[in-house]
N, C-alpha and C. Protein backbone atom coordinates (compact mmCIF):
# COMPACT_ATOMS: atom_id res chain seq x y z
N UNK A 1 46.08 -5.27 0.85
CA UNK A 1 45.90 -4.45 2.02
C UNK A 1 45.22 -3.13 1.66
N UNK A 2 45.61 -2.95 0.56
CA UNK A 2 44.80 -1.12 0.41
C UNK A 2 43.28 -1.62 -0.32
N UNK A 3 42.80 -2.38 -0.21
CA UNK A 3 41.75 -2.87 -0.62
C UNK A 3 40.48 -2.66 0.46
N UNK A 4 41.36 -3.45 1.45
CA UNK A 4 40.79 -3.15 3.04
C UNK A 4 40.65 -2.05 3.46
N UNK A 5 41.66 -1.03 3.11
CA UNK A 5 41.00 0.23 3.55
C UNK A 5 40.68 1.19 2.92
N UNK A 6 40.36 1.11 1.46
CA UNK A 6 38.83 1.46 0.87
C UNK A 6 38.02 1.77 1.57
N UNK A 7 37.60 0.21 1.90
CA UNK A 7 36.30 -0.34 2.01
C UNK A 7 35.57 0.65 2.60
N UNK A 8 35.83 1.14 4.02
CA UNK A 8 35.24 2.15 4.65
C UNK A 8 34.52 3.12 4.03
N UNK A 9 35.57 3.70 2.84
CA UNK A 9 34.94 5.37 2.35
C UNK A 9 33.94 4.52 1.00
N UNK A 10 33.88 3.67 0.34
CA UNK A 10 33.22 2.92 -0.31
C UNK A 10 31.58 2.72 0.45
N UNK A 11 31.84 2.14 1.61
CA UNK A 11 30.34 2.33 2.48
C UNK A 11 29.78 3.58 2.85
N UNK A 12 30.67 4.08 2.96
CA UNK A 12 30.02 5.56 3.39
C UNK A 12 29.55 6.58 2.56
N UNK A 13 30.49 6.34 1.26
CA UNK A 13 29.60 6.67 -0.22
C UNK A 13 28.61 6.18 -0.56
N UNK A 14 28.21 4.67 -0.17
CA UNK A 14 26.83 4.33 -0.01
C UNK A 14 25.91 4.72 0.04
N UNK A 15 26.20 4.80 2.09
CA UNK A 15 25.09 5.09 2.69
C UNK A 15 25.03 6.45 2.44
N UNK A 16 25.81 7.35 2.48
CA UNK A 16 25.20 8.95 1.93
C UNK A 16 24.32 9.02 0.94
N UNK A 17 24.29 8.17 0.19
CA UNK A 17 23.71 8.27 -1.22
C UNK A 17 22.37 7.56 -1.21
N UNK A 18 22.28 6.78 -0.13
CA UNK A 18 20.79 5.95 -0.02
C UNK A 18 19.86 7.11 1.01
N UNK A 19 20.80 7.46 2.10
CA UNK A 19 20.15 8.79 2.48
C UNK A 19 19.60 9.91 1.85
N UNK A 20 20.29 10.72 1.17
CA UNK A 20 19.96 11.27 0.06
C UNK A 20 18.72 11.08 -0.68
N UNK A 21 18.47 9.52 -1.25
CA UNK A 21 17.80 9.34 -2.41
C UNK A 21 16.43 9.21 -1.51
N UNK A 22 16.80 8.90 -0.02
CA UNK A 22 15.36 8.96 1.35
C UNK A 22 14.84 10.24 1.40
N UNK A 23 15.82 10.97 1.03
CA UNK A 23 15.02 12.50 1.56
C UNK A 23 14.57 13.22 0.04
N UNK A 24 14.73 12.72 -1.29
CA UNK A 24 14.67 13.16 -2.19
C UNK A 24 13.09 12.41 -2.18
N UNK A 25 12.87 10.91 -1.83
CA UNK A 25 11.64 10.67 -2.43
C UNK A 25 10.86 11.06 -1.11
N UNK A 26 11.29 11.42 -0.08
CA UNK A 26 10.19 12.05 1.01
C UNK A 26 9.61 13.38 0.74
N UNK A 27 10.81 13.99 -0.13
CA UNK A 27 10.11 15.68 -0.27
C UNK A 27 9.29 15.55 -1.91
N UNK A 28 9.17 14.40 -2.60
CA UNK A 28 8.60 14.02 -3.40
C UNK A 28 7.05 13.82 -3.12
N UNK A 29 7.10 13.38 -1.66
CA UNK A 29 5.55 13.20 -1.31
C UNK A 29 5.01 11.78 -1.83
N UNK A 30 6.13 10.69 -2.37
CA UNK A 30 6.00 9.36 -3.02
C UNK A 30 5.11 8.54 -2.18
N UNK A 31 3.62 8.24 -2.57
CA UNK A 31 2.77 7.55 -1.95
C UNK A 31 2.61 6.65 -2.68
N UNK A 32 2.28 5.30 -2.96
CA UNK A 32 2.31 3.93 -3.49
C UNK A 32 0.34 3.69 -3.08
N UNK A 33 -0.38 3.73 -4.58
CA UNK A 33 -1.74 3.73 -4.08
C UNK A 33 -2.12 2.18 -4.40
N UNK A 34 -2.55 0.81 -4.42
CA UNK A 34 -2.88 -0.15 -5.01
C UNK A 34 -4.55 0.29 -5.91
N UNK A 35 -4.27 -0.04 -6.87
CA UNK A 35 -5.86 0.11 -8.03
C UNK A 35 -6.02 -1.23 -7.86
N UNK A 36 -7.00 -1.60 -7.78
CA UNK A 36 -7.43 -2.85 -8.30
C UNK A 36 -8.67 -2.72 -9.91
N UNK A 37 -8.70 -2.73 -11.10
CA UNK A 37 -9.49 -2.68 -12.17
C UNK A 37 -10.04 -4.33 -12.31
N UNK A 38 -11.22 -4.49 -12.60
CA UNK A 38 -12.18 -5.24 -13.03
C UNK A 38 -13.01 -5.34 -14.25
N UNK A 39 -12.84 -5.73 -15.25
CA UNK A 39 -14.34 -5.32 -16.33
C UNK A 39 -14.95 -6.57 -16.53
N UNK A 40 -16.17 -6.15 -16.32
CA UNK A 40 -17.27 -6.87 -16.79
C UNK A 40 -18.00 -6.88 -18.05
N UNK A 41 -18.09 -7.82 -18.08
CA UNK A 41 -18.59 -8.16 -19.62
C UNK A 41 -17.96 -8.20 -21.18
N UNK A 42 -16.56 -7.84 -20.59
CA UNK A 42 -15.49 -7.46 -21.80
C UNK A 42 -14.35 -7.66 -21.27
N UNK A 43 -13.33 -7.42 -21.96
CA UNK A 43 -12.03 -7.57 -21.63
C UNK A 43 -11.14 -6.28 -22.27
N UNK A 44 -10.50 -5.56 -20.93
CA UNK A 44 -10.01 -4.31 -21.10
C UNK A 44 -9.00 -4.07 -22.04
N UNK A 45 -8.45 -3.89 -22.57
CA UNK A 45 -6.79 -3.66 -23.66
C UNK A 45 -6.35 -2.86 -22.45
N UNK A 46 -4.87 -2.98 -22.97
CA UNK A 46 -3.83 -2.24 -22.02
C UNK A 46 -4.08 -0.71 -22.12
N UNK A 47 -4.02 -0.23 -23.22
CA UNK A 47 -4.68 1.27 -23.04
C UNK A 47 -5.22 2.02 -22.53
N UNK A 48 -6.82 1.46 -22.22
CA UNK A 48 -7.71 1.22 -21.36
C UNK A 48 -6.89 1.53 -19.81
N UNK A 49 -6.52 0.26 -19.96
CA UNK A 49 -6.02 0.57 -18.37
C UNK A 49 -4.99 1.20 -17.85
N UNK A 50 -4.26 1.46 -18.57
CA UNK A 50 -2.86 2.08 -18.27
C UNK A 50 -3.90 3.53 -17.77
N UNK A 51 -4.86 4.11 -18.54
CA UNK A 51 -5.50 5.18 -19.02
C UNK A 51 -6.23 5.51 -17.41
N UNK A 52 -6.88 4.28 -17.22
CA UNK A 52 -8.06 4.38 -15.61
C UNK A 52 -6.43 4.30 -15.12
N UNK A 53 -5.11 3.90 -14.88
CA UNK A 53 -4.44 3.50 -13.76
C UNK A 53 -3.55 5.37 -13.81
N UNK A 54 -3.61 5.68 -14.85
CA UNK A 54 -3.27 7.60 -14.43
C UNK A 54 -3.95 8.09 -14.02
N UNK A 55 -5.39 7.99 -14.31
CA UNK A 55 -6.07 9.12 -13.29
C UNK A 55 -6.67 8.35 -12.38
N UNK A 56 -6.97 7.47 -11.68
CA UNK A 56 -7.09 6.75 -10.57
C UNK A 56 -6.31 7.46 -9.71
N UNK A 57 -4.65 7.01 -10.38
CA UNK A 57 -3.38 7.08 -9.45
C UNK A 57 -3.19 8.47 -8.70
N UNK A 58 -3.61 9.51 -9.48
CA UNK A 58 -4.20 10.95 -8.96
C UNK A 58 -4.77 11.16 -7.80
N UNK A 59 -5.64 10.15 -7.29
CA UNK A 59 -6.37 10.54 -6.07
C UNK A 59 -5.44 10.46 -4.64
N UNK A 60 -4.46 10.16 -5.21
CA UNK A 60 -3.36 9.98 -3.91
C UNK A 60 -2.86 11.11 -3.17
N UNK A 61 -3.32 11.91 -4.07
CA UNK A 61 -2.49 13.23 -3.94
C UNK A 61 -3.71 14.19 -2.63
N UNK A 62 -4.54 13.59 -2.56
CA UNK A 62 -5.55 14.11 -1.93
C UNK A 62 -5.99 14.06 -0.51
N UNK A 63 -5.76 12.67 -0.35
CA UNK A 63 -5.76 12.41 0.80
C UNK A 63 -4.89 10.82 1.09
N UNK A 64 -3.97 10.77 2.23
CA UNK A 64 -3.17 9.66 2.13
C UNK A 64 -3.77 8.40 2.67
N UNK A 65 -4.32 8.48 3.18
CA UNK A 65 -4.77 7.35 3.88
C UNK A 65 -5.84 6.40 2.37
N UNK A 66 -5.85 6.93 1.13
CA UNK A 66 -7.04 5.87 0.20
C UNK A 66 -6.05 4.73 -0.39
N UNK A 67 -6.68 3.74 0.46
CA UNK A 67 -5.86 2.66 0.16
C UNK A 67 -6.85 1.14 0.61
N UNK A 68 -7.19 0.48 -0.56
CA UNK A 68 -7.17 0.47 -1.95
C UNK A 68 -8.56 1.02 -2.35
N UNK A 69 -8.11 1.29 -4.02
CA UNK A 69 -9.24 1.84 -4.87
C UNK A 69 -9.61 0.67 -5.81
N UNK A 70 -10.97 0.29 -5.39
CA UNK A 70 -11.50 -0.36 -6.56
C UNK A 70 -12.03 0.23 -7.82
N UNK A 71 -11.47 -0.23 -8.74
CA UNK A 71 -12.48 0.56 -10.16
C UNK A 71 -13.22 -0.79 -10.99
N UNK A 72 -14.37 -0.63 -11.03
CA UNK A 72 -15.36 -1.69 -12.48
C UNK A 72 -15.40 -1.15 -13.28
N UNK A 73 -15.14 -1.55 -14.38
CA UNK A 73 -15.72 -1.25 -16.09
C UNK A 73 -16.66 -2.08 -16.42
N UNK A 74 -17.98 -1.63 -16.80
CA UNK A 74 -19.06 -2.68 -17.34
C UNK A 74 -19.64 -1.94 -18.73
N UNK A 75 -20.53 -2.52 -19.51
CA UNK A 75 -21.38 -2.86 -20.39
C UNK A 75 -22.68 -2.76 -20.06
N UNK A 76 -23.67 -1.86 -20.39
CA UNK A 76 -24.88 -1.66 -19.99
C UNK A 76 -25.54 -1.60 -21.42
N UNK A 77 -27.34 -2.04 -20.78
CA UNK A 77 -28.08 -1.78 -22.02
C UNK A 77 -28.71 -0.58 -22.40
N UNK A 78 -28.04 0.62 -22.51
CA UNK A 78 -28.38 2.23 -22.56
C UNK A 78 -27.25 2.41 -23.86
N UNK A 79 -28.05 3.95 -23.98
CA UNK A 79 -27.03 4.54 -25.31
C UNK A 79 -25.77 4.89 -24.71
N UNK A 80 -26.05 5.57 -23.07
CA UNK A 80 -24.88 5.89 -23.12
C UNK A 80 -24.14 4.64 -21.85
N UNK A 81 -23.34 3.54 -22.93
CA UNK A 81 -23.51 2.39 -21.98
C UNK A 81 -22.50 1.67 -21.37
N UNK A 82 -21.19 2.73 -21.27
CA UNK A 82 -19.98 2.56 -20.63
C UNK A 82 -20.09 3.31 -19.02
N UNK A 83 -20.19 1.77 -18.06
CA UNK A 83 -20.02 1.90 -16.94
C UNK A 83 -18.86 2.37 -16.27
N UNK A 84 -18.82 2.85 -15.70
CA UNK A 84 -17.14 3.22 -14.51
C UNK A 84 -18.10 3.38 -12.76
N UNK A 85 -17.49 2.26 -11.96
CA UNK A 85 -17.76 2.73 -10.97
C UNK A 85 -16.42 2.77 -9.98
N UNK A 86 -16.04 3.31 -9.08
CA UNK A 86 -15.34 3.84 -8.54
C UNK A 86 -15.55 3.41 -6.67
N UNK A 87 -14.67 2.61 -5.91
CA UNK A 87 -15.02 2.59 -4.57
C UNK A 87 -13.49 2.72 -3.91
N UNK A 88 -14.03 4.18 -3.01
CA UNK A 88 -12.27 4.22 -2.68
C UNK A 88 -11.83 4.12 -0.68
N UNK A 89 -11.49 3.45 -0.60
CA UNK A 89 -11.36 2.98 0.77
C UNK A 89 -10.69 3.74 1.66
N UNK A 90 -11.37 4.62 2.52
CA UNK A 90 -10.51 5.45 3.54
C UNK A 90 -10.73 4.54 4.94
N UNK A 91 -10.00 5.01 5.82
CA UNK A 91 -10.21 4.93 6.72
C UNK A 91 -11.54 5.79 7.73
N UNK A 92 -12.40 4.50 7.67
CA UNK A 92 -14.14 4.77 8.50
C UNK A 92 -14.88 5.29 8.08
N UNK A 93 -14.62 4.99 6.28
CA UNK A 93 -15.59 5.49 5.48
C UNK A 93 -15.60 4.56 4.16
N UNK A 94 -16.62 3.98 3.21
CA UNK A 94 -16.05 3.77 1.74
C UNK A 94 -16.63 5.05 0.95
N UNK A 95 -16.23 5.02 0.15
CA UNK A 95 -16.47 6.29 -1.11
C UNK A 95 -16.96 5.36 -2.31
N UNK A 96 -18.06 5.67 -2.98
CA UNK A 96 -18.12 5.08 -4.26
C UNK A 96 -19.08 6.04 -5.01
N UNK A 97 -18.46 6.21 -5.91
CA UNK A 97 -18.92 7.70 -7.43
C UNK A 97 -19.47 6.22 -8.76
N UNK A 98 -20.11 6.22 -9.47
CA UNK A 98 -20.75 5.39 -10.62
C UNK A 98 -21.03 6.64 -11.61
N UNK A 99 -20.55 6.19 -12.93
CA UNK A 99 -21.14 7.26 -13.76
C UNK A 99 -21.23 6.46 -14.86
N UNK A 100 -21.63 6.79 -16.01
CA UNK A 100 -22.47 6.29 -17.50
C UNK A 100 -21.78 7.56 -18.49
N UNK A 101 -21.53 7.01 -19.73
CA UNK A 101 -20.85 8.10 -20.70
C UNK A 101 -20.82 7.39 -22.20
N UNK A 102 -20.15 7.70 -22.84
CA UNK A 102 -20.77 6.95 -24.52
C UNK A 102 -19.23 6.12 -24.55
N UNK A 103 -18.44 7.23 -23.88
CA UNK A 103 -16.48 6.20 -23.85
C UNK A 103 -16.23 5.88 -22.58
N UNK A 104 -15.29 4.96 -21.88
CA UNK A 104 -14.67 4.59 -21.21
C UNK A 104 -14.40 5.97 -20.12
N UNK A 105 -13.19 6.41 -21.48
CA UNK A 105 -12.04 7.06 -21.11
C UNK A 105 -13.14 8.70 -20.46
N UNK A 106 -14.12 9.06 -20.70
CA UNK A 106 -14.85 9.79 -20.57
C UNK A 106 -16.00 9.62 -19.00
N UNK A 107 -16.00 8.44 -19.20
CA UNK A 107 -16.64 8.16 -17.78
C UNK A 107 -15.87 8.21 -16.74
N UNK A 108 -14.87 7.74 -17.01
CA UNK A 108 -13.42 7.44 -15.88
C UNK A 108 -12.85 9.20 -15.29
N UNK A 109 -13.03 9.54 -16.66
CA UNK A 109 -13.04 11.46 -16.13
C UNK A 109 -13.45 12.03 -15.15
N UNK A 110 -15.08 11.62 -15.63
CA UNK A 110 -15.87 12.36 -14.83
C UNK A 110 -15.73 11.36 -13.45
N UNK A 111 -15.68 10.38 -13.19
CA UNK A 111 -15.99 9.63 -12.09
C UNK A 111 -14.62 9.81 -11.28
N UNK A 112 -13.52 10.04 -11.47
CA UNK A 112 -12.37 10.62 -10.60
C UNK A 112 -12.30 11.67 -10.72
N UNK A 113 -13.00 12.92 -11.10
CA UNK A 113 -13.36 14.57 -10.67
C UNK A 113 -14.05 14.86 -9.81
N UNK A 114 -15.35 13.52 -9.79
CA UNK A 114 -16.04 13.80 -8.53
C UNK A 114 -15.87 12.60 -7.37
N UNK A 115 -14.73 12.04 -7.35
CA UNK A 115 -13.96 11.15 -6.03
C UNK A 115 -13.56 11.73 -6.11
N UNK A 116 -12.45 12.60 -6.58
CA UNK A 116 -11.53 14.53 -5.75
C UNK A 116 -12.43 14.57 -5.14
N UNK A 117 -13.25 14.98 -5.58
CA UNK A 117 -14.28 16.57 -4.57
C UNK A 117 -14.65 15.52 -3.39
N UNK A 118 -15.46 14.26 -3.51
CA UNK A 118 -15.57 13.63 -2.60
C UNK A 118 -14.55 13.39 -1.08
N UNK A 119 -13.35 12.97 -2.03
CA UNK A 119 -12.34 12.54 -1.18
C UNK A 119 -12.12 13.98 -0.45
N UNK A 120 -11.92 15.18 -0.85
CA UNK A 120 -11.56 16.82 -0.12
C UNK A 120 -12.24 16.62 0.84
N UNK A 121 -13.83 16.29 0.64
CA UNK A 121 -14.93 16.93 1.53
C UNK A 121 -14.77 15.67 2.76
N UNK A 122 -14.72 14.44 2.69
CA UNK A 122 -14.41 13.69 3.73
C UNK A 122 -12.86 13.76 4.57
N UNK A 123 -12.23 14.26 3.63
CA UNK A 123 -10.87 14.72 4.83
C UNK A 123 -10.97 16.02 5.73
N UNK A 124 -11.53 17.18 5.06
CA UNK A 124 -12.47 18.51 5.58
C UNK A 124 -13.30 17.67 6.90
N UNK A 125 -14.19 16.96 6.69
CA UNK A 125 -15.10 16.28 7.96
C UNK A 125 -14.46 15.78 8.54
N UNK A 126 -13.63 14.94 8.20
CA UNK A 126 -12.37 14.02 9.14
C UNK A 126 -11.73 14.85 10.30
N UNK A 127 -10.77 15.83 9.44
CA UNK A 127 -10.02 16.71 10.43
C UNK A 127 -10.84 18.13 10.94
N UNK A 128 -12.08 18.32 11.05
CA UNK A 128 -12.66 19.38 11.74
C UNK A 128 -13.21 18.87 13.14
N UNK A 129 -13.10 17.36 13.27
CA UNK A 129 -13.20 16.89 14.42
C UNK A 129 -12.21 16.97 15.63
């Protein structure tokens, strides 16, 4: 019998606590972006990608609505011959930045510094309407 009436303050310790953990990841600003990565002509190591999937994951912070971001990695016949192109899907617009660099990890830099600035300037046009 005293089992049964637990139960009550047992749920309600629960649900306080799932509430809680709602308003902890709301004032967190927790947005869930999907990457999709591709490489061409090679095959990425985890490094690699873990590497494009941090600063990719960055652009979330910018504007909420980019959902999904495509990224390519390719192989070109130039010196400087690590591809990164970048296409990021807003709503009534696509975005796509391409850049060339001697590393990966160096193209991927520059090519999500200028999807920021991109992504700013199309939410700026968005909401001045």
């Amino acid at each position: 019998m005293r089992c049964n009436q637990a139960y009550p303050f047992f749920f309600l310790f629960y649900l306080l606590s799932a509430i809680r953990f709602t308003i902890f990841v709301s004032v967190l600003n927790f947005t869930v972006m999907e990457i999709r990565v591709k490489s061409l002509k090679f095959d990425a190591d985890e490094k690699l990608l873990a590497y494009v999937d941090k600063k990719v994951s960055k652009l979330a912070k910018f504007f909420d609505g980019v959902d999904p971001v495509d990224v390519t990695l390719s192989l070109l016949h130039e010196p400087d011959n690590k591809n990164v192109s970048i296409q990021a899907h807003i709503p009534g617009e696509e975005l796509i930045i391409e850049r060339n660099a001697k590393t990966f990890e160096e193209a991927v830099t520059e090519a999500v510094d200028l999807m920021k600035e991109k992504i700013v300037r199309a939410k700026e046009k968005k909401f001045e309407k």
